[in-house]
N, C-alpha and C. Protein backbone atom coordinates (compact mmCIF):
# COMPACT_ATOMS: atom_id res chain seq x y z
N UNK A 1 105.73 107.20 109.71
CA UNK A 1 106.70 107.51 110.76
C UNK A 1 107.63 108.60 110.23
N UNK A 2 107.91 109.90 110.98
CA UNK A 2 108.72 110.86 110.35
C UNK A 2 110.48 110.11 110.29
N UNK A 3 110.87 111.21 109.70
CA UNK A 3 112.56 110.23 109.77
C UNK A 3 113.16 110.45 111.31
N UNK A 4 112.58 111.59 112.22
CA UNK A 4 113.41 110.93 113.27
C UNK A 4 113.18 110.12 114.57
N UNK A 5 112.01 109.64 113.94
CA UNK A 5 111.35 108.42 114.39
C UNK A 5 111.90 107.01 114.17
N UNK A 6 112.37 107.24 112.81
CA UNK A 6 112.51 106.01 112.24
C UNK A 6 113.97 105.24 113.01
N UNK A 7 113.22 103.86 113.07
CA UNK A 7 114.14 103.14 113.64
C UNK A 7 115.49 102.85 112.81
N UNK A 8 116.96 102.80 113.23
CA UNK A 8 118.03 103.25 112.99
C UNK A 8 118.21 101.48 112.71
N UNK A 9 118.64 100.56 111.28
CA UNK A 9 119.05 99.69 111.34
C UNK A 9 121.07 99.71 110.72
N UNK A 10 121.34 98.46 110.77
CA UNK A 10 122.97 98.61 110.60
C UNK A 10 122.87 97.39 109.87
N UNK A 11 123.19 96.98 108.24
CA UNK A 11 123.20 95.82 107.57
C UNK A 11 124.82 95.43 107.16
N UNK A 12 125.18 94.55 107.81
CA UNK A 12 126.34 94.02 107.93
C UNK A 12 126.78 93.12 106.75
N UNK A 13 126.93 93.10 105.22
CA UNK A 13 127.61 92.09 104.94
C UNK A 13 128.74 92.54 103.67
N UNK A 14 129.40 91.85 103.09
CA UNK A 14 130.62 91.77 102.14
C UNK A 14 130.08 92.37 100.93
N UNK A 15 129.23 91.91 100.39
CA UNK A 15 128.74 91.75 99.34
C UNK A 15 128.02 93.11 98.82
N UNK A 16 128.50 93.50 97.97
CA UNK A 16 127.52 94.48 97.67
C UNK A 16 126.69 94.70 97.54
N UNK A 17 126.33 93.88 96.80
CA UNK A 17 124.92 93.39 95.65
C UNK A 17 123.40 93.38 97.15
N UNK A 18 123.89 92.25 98.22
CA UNK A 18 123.02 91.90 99.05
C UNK A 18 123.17 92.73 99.72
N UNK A 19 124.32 93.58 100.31
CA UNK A 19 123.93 94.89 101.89
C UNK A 19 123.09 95.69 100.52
N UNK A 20 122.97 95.97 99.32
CA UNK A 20 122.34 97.39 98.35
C UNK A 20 120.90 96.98 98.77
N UNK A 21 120.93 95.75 98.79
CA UNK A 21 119.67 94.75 98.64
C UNK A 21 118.19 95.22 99.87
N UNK A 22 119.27 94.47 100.60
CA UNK A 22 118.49 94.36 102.07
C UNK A 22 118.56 96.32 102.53
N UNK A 23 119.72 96.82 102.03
CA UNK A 23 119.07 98.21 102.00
C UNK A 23 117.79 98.86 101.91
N UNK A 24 118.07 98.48 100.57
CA UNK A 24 116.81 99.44 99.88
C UNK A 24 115.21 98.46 100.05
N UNK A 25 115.43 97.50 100.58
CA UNK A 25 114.16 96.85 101.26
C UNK A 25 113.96 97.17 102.64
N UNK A 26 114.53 97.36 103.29
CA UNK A 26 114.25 97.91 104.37
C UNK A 26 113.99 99.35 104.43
N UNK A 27 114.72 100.10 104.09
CA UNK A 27 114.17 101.45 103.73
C UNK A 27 112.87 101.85 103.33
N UNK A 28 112.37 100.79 102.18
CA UNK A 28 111.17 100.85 101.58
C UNK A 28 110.06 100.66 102.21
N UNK A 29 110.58 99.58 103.79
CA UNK A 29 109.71 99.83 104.45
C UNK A 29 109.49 100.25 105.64
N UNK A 30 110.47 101.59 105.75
CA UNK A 30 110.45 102.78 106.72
C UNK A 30 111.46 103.05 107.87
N UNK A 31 112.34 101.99 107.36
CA UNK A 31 113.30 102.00 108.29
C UNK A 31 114.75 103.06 107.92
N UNK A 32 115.58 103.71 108.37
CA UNK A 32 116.98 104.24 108.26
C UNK A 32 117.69 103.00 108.37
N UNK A 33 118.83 103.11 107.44
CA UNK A 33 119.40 102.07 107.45
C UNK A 33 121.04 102.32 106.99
N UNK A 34 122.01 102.25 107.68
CA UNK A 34 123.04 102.31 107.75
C UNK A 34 123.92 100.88 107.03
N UNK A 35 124.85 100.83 106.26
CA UNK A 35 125.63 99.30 105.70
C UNK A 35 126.82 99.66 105.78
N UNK A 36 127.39 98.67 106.03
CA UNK A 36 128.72 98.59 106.43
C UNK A 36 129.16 96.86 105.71
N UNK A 37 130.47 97.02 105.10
CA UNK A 37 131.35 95.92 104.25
C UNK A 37 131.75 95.07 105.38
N UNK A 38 132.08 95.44 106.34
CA UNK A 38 132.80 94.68 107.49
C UNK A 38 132.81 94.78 108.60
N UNK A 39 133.43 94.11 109.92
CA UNK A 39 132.88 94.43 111.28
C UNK A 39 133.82 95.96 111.89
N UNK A 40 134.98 95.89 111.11
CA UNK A 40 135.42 97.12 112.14
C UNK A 40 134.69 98.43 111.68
N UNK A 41 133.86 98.72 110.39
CA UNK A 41 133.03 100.07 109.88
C UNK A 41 131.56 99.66 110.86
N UNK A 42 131.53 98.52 111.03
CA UNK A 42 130.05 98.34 111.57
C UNK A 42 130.34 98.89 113.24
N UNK A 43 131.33 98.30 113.71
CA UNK A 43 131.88 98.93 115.39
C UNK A 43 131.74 100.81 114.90
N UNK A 44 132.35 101.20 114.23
CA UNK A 44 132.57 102.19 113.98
C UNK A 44 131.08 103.34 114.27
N UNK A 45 130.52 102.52 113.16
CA UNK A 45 128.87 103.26 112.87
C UNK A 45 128.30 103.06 114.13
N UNK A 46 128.60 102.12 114.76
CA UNK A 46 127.87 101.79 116.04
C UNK A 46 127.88 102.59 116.58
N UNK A 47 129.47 102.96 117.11
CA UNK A 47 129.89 104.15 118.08
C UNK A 47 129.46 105.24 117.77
N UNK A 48 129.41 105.94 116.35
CA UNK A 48 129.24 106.97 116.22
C UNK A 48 127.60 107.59 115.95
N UNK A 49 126.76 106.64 116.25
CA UNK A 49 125.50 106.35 115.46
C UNK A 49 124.65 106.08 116.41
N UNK A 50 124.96 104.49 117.19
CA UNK A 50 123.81 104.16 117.68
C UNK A 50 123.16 103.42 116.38
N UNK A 51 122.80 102.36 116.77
CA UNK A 51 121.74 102.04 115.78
C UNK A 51 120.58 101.05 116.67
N UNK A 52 119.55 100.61 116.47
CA UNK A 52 118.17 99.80 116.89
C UNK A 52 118.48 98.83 116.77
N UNK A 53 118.48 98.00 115.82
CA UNK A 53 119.35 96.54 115.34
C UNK A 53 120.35 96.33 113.79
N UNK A 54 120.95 95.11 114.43
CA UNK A 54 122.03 94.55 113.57
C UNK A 54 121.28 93.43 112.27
N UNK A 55 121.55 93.78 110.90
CA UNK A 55 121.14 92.76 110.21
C UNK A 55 122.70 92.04 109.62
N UNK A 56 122.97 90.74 110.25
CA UNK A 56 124.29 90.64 110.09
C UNK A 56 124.73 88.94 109.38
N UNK A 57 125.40 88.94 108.13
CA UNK A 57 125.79 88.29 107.46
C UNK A 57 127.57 87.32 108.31
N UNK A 58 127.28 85.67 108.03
CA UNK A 58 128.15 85.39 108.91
C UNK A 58 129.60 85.37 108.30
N UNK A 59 129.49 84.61 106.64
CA UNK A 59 130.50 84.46 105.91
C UNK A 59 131.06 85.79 105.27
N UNK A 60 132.21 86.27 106.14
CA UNK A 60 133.09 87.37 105.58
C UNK A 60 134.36 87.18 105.42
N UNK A 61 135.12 87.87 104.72
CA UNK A 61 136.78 87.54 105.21
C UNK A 61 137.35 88.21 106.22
N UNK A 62 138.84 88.16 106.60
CA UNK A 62 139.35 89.23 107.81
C UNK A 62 138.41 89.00 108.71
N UNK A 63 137.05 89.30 109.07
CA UNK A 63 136.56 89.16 110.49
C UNK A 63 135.20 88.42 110.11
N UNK A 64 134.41 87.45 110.44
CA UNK A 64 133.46 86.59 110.05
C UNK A 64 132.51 87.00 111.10
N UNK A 65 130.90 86.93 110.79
CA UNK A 65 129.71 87.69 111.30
C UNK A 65 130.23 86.67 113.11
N UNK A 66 130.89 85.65 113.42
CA UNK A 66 130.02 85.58 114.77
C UNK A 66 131.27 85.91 115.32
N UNK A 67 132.37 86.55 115.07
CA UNK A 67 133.46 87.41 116.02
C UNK A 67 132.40 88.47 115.74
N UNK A 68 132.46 89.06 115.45
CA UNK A 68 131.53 89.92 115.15
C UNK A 68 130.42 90.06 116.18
N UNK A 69 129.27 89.10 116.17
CA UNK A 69 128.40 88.64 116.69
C UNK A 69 128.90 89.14 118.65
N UNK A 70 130.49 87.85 118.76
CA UNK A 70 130.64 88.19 120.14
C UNK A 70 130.99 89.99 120.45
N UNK A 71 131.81 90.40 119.71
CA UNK A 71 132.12 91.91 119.80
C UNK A 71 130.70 92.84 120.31
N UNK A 72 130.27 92.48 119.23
CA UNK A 72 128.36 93.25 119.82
C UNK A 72 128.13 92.69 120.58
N UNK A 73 127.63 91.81 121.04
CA UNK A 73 127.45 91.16 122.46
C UNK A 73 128.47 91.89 123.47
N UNK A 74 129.67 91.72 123.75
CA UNK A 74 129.84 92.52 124.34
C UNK A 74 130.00 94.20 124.82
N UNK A 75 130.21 94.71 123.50
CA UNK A 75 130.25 95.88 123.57
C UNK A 75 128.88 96.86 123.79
N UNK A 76 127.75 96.17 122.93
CA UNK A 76 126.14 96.51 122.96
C UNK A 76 125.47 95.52 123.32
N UNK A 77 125.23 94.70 124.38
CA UNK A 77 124.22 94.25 124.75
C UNK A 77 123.03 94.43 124.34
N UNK A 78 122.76 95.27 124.57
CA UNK A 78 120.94 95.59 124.08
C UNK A 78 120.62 95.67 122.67
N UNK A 79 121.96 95.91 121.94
CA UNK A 79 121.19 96.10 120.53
C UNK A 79 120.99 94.37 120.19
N UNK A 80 119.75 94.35 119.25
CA UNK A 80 119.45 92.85 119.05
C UNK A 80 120.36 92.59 117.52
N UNK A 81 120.59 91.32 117.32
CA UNK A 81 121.23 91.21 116.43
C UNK A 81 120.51 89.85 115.29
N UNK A 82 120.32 90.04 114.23
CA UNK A 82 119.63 89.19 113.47
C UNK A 82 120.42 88.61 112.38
N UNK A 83 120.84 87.62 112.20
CA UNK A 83 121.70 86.46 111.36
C UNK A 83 120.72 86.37 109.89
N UNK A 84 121.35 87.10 108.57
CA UNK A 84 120.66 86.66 107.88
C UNK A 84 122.22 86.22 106.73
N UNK A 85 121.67 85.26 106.41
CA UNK A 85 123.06 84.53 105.76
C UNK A 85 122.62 83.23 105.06
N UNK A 86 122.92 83.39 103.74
CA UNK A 86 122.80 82.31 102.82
C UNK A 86 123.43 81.04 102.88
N UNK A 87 124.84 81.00 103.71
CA UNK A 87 125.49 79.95 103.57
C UNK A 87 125.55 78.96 104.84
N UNK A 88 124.76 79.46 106.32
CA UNK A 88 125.27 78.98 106.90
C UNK A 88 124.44 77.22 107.09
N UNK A 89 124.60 77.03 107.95
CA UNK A 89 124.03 75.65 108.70
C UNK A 89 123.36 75.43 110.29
N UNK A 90 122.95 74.24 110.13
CA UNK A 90 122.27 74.42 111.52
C UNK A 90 123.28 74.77 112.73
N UNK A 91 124.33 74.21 112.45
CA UNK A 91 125.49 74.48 113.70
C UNK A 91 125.54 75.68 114.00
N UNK A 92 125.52 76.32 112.70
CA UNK A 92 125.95 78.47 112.74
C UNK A 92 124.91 78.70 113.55
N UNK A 93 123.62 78.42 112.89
CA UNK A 93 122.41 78.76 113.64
C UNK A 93 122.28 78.68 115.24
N UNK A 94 122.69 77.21 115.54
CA UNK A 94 122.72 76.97 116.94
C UNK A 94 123.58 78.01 118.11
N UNK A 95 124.56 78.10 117.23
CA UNK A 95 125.90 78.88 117.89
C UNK A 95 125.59 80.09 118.19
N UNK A 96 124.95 80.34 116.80
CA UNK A 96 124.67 81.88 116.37
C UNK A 96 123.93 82.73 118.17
N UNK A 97 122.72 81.41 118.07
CA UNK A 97 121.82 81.64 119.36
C UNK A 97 122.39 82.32 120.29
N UNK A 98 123.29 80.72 120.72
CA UNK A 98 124.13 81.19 122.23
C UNK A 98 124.69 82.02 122.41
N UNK A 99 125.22 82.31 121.15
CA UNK A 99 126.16 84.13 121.50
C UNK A 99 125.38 84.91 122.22
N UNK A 100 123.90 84.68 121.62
CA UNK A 100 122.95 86.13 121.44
C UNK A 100 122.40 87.03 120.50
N UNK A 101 122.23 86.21 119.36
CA UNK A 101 121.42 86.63 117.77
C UNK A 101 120.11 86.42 118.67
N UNK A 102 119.58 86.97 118.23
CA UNK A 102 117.43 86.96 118.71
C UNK A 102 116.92 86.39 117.47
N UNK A 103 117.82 86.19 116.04
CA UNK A 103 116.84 85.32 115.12
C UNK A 103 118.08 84.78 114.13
N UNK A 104 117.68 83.96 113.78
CA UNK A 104 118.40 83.51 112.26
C UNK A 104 117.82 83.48 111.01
């Protein structure tokens, strides 16, 4: 796939170590991929960017993935949003749904 083909992702979490992570794995396998520390750089990139989908971590400080979660929901509907997160539970999961995550 040339690069401006390539589908535009946005990896949402705190951590360095894991947005470097899920970076450079996704990249590797052909995707553009945009990271952002927190939700107001992720609104940000959104606006200025556009992106295909959200890979989005729930446990943050200052703003936590499912404010977050509702913000994209409302603001982007269509972009899909995917919950990947080490800490959560079935409740997050459940919740996660109803907002409007397409996976956990």
């Amino acid at each position: 796939m040339s690069p401006e083909q390539q589908h535009q992702l946005l990896t949402v979490d705190d951590d360095d170590t894991v947005r470097e992570s899920i970076k450079l794995f996704m990249e590797e396998s052909g995707y553009a991929v945009l990271d952002a520390p927190d939700g107001e750089t992720a609104f940000s990139y959104i606006s200025q960017h556009g992106v295909d989908c959200v890979l989005l971590d729930l446990r943050m400080p200052d703003m936590d993935g499912l404010t977050i979660l509702q913000k994209l929901r409302n603001e982007w509907p269509s972009v899909p949003v995917i919950i990947v997160s080490g800490q959560g539970d079935m409740e997050d999961a459940v919740y996660s749904m109803r907002l409007g995550a397409w996976d956990y």
